[in-house]
PDB file of N, CA and C in Angstrom:
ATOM      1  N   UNK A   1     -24.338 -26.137  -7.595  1.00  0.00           N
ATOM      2  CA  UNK A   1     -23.654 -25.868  -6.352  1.00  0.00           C
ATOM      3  C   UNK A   1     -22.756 -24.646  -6.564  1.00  0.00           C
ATOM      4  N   UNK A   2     -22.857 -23.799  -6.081  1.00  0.00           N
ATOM      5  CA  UNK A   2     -21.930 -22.978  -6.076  1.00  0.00           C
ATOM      6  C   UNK A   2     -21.177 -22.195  -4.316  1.00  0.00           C
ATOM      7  N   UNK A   3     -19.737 -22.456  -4.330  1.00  0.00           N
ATOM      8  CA  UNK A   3     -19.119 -22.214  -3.179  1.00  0.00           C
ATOM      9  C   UNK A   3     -18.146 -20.950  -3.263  1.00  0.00           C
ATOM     10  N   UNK A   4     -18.289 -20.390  -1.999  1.00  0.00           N
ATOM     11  CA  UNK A   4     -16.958 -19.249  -1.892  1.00  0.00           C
ATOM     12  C   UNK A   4     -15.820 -19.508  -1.358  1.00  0.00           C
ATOM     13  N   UNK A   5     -14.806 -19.427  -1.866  1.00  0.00           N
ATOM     14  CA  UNK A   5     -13.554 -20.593  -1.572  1.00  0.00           C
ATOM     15  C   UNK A   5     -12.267 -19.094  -1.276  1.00  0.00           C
ATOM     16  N   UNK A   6     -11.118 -19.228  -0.782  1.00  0.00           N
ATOM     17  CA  UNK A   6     -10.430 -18.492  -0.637  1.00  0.00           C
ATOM     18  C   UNK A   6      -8.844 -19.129  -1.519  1.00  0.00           C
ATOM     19  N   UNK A   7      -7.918 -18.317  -2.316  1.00  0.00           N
ATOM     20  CA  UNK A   7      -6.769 -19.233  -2.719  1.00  0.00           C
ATOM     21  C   UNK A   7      -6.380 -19.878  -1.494  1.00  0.00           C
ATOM     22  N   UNK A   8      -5.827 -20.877  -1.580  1.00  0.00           N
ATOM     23  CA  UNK A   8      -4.552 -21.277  -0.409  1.00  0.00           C
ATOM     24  C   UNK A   8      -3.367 -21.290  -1.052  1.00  0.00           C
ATOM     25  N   UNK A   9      -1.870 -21.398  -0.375  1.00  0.00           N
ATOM     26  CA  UNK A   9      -1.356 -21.221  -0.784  1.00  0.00           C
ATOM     27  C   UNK A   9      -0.370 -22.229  -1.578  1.00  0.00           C
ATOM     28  N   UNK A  10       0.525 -21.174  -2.932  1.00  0.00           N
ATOM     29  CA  UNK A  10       0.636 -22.257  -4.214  1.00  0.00           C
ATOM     30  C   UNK A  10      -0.500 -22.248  -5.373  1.00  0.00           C
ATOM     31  N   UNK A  11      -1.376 -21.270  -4.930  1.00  0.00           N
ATOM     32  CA  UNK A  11      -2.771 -21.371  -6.021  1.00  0.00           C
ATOM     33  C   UNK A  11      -3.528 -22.045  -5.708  1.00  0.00           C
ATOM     34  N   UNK A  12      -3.330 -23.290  -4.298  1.00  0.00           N
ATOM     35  CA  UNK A  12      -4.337 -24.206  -4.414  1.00  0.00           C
ATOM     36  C   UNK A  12      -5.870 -23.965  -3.867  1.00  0.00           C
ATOM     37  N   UNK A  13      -6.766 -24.175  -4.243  1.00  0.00           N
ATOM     38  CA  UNK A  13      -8.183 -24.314  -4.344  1.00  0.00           C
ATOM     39  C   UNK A  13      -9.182 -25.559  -3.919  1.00  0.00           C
ATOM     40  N   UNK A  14      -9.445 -25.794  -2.988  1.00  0.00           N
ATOM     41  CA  UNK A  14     -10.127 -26.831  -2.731  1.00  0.00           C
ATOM     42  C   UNK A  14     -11.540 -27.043  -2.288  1.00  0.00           C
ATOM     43  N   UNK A  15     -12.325 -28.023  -2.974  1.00  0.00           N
ATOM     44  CA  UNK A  15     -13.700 -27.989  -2.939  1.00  0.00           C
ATOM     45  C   UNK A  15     -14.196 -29.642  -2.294  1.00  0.00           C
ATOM     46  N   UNK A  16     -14.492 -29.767  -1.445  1.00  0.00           N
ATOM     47  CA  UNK A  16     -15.210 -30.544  -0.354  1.00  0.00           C
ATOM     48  C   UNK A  16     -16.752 -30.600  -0.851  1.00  0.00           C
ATOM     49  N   UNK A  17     -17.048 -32.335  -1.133  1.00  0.00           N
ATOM     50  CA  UNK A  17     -18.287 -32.437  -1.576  1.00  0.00           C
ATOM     51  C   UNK A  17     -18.524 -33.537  -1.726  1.00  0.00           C
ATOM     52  N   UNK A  18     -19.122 -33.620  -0.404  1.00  0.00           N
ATOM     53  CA  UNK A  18     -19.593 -35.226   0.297  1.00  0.00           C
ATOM     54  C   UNK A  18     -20.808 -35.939  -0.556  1.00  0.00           C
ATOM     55  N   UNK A  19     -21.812 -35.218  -1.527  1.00  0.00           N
ATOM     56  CA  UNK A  19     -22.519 -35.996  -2.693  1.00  0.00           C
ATOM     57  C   UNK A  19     -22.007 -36.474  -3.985  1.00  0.00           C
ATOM     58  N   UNK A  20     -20.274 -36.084  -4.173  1.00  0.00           N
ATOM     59  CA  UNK A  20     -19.881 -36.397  -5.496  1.00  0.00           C
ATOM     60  C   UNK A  20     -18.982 -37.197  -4.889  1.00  0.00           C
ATOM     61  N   UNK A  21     -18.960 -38.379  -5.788  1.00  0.00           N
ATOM     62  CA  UNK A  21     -18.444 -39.947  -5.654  1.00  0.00           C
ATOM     63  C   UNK A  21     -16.918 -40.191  -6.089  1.00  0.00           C
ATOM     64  N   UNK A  22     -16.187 -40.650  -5.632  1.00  0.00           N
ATOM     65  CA  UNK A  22     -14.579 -40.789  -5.396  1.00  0.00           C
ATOM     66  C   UNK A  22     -14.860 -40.985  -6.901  1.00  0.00           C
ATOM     67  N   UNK A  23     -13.923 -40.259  -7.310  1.00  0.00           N
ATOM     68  CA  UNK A  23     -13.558 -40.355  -9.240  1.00  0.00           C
ATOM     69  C   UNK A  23     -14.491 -39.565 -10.437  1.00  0.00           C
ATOM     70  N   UNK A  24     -15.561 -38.612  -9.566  1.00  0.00           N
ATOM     71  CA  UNK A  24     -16.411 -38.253 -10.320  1.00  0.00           C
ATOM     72  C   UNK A  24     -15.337 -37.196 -10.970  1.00  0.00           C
ATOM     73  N   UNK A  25     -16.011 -37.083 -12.255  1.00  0.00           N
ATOM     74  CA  UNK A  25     -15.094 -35.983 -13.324  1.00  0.00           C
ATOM     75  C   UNK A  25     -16.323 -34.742 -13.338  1.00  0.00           C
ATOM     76  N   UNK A  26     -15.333 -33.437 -12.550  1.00  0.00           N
ATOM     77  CA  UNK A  26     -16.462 -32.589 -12.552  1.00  0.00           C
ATOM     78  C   UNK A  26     -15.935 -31.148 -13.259  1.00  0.00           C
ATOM     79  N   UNK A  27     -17.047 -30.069 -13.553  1.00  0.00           N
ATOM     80  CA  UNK A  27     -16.561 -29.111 -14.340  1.00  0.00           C
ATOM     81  C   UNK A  27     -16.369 -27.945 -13.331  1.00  0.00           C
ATOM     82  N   UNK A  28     -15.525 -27.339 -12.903  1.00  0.00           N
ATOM     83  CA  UNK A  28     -14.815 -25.864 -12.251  1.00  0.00           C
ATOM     84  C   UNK A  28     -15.070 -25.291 -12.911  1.00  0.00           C
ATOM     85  N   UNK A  29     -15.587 -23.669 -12.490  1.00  0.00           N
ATOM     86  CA  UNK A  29     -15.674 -22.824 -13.229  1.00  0.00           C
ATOM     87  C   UNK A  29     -15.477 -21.385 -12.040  1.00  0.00           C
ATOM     88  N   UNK A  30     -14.051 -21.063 -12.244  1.00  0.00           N
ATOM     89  CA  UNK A  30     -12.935 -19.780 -11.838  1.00  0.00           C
ATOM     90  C   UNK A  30     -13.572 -18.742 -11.789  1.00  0.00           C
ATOM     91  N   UNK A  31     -14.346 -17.755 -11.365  1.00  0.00           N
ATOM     92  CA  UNK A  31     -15.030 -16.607 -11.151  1.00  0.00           C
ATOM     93  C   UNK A  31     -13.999 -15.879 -10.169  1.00  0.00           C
ATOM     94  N   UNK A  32     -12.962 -14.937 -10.860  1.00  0.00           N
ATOM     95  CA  UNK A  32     -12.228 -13.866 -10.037  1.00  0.00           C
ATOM     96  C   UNK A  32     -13.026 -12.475  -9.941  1.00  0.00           C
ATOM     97  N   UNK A  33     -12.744 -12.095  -8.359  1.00  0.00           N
ATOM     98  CA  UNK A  33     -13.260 -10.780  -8.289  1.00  0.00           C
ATOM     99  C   UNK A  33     -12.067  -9.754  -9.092  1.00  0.00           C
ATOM    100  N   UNK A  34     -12.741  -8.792  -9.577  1.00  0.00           N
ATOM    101  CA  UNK A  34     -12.038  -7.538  -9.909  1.00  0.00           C
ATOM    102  C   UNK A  34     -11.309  -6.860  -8.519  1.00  0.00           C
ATOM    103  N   UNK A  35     -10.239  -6.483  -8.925  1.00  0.00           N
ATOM    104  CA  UNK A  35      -9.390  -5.656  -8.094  1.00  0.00           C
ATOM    105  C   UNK A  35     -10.251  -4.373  -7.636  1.00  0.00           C
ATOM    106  N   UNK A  36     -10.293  -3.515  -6.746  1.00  0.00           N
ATOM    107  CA  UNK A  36     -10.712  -2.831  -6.135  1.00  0.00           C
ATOM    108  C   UNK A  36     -10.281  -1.570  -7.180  1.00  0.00           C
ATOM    109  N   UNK A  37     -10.609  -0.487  -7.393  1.00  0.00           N
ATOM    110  CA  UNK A  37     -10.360   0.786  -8.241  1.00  0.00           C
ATOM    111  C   UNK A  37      -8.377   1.211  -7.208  1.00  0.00           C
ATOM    112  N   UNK A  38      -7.921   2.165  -8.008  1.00  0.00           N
ATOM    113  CA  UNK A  38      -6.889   2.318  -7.435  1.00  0.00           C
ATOM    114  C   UNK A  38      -7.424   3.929  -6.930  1.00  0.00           C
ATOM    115  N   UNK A  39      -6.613   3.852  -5.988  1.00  0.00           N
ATOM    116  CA  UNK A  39      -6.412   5.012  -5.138  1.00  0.00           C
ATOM    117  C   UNK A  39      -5.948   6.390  -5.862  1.00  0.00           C
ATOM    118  N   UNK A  40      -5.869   7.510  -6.058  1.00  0.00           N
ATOM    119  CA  UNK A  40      -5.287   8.669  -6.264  1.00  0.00           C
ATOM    120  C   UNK A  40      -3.857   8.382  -5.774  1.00  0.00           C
ATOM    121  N   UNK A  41      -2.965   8.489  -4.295  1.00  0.00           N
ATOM    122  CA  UNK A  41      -2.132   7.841  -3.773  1.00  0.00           C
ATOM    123  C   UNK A  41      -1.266   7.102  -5.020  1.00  0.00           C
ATOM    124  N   UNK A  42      -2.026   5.991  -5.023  1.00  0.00           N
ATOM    125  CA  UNK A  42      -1.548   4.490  -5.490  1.00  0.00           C
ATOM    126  C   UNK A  42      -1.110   4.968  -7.363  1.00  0.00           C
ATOM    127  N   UNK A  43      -2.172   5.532  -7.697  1.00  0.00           N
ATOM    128  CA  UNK A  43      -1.539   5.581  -9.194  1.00  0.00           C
ATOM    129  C   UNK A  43      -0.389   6.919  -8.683  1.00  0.00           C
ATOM    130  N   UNK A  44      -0.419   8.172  -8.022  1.00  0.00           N
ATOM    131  CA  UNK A  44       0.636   9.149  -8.036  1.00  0.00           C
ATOM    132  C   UNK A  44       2.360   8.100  -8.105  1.00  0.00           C
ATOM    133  N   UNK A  45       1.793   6.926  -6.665  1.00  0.00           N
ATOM    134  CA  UNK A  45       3.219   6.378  -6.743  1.00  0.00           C
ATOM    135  C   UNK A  45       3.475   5.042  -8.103  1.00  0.00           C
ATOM    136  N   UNK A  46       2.478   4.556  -8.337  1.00  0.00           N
ATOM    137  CA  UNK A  46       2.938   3.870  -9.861  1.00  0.00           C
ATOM    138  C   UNK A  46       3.656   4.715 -10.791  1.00  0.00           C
ATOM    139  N   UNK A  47       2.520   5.945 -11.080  1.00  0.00           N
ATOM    140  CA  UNK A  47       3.212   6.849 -12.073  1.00  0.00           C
ATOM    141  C   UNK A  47       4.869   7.315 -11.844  1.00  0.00           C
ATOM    142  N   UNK A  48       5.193   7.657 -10.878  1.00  0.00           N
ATOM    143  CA  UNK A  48       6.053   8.097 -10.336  1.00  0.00           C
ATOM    144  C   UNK A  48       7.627   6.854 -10.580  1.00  0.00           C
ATOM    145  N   UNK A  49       7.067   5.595 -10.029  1.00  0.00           N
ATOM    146  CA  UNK A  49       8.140   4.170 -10.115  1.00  0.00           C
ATOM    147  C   UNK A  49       8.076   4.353 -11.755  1.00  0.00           C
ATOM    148  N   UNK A  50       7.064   4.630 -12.778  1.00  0.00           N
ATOM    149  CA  UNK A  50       7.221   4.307 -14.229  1.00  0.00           C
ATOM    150  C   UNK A  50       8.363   5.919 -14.370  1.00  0.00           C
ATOM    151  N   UNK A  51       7.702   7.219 -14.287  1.00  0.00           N
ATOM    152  CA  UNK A  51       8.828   7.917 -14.355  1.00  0.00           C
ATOM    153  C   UNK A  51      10.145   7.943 -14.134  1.00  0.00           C
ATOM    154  N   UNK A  52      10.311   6.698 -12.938  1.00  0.00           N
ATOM    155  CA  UNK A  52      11.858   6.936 -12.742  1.00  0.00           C
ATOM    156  C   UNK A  52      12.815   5.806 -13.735  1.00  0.00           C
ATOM    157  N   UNK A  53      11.756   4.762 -14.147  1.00  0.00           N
ATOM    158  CA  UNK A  53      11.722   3.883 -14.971  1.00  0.00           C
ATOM    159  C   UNK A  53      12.366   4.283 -16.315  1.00  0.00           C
ATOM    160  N   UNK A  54      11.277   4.955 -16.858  1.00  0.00           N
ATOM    161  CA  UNK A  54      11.591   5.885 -18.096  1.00  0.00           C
ATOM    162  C   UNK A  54      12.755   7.055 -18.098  1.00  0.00           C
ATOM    163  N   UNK A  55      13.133   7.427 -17.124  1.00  0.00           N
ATOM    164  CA  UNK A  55      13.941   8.385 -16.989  1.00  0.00           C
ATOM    165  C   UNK A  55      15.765   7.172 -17.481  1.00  0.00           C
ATOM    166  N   UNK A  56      15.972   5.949 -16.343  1.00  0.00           N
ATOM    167  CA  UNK A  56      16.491   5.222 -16.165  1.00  0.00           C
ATOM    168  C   UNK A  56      16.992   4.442 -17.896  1.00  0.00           C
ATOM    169  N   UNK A  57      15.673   4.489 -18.671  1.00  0.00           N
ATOM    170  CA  UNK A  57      15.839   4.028 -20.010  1.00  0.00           C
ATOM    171  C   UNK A  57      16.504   5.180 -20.600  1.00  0.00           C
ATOM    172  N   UNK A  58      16.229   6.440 -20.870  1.00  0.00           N
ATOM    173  CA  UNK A  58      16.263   7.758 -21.635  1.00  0.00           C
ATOM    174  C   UNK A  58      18.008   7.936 -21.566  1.00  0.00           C
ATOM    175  N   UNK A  59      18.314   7.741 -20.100  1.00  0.00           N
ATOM    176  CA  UNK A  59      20.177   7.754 -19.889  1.00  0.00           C
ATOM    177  C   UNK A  59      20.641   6.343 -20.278  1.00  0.00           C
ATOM    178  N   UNK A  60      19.996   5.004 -20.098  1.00  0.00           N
ATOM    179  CA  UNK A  60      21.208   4.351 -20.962  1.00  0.00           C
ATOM    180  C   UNK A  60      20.697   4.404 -22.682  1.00  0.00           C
ATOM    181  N   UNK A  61      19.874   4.428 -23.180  1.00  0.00           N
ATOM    182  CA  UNK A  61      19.404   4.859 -24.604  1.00  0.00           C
ATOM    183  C   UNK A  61      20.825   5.830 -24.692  1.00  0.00           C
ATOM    184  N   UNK A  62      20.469   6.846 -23.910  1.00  0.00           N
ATOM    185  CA  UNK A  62      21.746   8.406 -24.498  1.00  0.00           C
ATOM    186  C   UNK A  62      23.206   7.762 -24.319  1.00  0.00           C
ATOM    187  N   UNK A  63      23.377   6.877 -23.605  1.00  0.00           N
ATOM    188  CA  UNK A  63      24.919   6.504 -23.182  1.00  0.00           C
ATOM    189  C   UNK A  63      25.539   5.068 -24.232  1.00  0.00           C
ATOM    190  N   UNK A  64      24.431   4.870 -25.235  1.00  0.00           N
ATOM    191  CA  UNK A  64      24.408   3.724 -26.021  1.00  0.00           C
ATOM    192  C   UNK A  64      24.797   1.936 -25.519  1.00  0.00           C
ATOM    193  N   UNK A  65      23.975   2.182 -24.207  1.00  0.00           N
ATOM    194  CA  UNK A  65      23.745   1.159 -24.064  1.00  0.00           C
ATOM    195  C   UNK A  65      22.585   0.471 -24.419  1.00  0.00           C
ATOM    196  N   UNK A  66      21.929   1.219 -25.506  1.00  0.00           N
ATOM    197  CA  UNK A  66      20.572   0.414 -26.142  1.00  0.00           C
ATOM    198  C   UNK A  66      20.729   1.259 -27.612  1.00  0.00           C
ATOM    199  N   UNK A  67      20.665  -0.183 -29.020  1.00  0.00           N
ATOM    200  CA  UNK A  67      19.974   0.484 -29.747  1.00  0.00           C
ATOM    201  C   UNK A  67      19.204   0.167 -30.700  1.00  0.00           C
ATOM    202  N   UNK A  68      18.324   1.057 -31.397  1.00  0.00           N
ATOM    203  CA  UNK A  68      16.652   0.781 -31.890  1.00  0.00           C
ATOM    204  C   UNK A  68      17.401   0.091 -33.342  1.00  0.00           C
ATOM    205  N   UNK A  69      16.710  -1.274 -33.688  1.00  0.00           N
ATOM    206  CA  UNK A  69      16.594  -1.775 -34.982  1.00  0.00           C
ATOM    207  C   UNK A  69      15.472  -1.333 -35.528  1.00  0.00           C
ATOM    208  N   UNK A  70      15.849  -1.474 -37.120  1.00  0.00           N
ATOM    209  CA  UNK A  70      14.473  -1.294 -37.951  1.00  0.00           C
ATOM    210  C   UNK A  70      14.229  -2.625 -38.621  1.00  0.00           C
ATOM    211  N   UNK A  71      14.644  -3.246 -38.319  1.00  0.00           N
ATOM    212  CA  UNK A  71      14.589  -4.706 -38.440  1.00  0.00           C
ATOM    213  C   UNK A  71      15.094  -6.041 -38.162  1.00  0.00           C
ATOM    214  N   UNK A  72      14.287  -7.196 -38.684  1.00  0.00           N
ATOM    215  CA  UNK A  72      15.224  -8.671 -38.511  1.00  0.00           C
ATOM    216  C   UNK A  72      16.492  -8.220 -39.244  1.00  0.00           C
ATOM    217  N   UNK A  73      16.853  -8.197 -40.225  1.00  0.00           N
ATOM    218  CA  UNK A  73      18.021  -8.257 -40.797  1.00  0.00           C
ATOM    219  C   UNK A  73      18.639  -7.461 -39.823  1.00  0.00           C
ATOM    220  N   UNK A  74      18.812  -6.116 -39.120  1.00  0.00           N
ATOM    221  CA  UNK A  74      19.970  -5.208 -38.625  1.00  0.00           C
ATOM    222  C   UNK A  74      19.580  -6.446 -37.047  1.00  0.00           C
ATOM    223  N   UNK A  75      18.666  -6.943 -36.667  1.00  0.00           N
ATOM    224  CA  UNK A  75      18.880  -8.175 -35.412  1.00  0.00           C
ATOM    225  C   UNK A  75      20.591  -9.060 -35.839  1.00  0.00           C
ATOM    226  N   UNK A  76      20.452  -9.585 -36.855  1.00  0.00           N
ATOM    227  CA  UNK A  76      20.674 -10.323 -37.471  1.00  0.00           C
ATOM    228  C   UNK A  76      22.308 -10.513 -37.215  1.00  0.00           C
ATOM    229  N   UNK A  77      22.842  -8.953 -38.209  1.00  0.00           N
ATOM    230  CA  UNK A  77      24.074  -8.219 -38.077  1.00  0.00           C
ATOM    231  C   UNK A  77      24.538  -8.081 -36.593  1.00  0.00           C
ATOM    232  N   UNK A  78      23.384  -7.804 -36.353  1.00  0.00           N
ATOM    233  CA  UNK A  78      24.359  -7.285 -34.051  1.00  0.00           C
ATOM    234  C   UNK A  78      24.405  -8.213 -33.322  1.00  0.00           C
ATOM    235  N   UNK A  79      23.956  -9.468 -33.270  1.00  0.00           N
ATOM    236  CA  UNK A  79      24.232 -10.641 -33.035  1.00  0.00           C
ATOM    237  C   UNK A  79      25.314 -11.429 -33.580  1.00  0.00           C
ATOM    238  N   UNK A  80      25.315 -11.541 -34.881  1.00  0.00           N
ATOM    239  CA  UNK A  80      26.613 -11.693 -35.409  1.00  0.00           C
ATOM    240  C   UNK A  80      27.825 -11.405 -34.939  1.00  0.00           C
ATOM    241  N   UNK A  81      27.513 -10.059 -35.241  1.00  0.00           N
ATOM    242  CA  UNK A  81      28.939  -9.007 -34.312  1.00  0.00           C
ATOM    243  C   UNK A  81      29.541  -9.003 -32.438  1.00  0.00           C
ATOM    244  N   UNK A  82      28.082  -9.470 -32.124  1.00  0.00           N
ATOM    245  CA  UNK A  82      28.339  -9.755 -30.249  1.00  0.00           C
ATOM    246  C   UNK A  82      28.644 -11.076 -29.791  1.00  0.00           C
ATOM    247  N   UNK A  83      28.923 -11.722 -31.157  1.00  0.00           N
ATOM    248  CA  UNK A  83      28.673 -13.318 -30.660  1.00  0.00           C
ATOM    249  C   UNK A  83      29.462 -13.609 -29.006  1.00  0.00           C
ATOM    250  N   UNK A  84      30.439 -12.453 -29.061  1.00  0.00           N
ATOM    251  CA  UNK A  84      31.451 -13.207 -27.710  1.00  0.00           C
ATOM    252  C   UNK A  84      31.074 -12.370 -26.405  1.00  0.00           C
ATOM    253  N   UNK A  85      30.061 -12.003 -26.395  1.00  0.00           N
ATOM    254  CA  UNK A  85      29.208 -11.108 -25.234  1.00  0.00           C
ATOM    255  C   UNK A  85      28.335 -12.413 -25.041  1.00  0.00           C
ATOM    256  N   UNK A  86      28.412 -11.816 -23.361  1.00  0.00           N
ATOM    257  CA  UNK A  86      27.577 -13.785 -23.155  1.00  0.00           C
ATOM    258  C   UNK A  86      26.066 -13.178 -23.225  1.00  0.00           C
ATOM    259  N   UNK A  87      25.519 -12.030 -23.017  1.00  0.00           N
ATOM    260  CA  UNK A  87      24.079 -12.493 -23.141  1.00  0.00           C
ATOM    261  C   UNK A  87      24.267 -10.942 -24.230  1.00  0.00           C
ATOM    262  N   UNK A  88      23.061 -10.645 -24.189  1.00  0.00           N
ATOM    263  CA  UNK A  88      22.654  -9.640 -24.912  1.00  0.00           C
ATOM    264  C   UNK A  88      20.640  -9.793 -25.048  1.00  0.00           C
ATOM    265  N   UNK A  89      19.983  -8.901 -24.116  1.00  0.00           N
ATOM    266  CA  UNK A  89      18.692  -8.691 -23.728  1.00  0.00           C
ATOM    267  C   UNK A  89      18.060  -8.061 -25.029  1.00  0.00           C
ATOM    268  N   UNK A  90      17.022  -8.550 -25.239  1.00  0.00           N
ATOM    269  CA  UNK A  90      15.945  -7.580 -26.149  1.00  0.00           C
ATOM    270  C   UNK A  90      14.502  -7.948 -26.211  1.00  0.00           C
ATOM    271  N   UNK A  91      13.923  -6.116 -26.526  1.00  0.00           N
ATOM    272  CA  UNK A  91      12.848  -6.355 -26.505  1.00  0.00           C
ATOM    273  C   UNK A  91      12.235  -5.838 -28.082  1.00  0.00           C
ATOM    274  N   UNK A  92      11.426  -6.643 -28.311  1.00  0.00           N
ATOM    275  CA  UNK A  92      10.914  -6.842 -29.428  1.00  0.00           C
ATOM    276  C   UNK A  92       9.394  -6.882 -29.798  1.00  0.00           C
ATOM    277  N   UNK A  93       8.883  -5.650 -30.023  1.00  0.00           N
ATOM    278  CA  UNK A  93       7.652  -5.311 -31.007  1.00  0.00           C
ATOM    279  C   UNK A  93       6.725  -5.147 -31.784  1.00  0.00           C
ATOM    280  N   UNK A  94       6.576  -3.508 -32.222  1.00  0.00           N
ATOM    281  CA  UNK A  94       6.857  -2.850 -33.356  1.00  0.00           C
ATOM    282  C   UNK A  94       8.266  -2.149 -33.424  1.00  0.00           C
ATOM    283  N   UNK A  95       9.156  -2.533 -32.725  1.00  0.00           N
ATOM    284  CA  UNK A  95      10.363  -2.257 -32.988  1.00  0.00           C
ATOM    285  C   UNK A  95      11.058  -3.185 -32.260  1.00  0.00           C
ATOM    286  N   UNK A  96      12.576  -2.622 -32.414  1.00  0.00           N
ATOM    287  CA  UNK A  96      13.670  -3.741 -31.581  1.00  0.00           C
ATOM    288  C   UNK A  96      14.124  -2.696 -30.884  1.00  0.00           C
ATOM    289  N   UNK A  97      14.218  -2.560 -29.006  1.00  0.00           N
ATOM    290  CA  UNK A  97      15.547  -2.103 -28.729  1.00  0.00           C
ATOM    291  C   UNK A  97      16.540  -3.127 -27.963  1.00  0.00           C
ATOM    292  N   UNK A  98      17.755  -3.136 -28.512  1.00  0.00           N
ATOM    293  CA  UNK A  98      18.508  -3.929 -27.609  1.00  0.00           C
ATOM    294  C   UNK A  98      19.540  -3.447 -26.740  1.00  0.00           C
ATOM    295  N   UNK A  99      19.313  -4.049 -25.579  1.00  0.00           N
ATOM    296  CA  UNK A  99      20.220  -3.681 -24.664  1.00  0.00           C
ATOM    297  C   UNK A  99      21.825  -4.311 -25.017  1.00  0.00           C
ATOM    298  N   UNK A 100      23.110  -4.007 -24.636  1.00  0.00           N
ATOM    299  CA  UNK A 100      24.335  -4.148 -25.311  1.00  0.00           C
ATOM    300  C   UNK A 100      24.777  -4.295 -23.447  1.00  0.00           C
TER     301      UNK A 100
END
C-alpha cells in the first residue's frame, strides 16, 4: 500500500486503513520530498543574513567579548575564574570560542 499523506499539524501523520485490524502492528516508512533548489534571490539574501552574522561575531571577537581556547584545560581555568557570572555560552569544536 502506498499513500500520499500531507503533515498535519504538530508533525502529525495519519493513515486510514479499513483492511488492517484494530491493534495490527504495522511498519511506516517516511519518504520526504527534497526541498526545491534555491533561488539566486534566496541564497543572495541567506548569504547576506550570514554576512551580517559574521560581521556581528568579528566586533564582539575585537571588543573581547569572545575568547578562542586551545583547550579543555584553558575551558577549565575560565570557568573557574567566572564562577559568579550566571551563564557563560560556548561553542565547542575543533576549537572553543566563548562568549563572556
Amino acid at each position: 500500500m502506498v499513500l500520499d499523506n500531507t503533515v498535519e499539524k504538530g508533525g502529525r501523520i495519519e493513515v486510514l486503513s479499513p483492511e488492517l485490524p484494530a491493534g495490527a502492528t504495522v511498519e511506516i516508512i517516511v519518504l520526504i520530498e527534497s526541498l526545491p533548489p534555491e533561488t539566486q534571490t534566496e541564497r543572495w539574501l541567506r548569504l547576506a543574513a550570514d554576512d551580517k552574522q559574521l560581521e556581528q561575531a568579528r566586533q564582539e571577537f575585537a571588543a573581547g567579548q569572545w575568547v578562542e581556547l586551545g583547550d579543555d584545560d584553558e575551558l577549565e581555568v575560565l570557568l573557574k575564574k567566572n564562577r559568579s557570572k550566571k551563564s557563560i555560552l560556548f561553542f565547542q569544536s575543533d576549537f572553543s570560542l566563548i562568549n563572556l
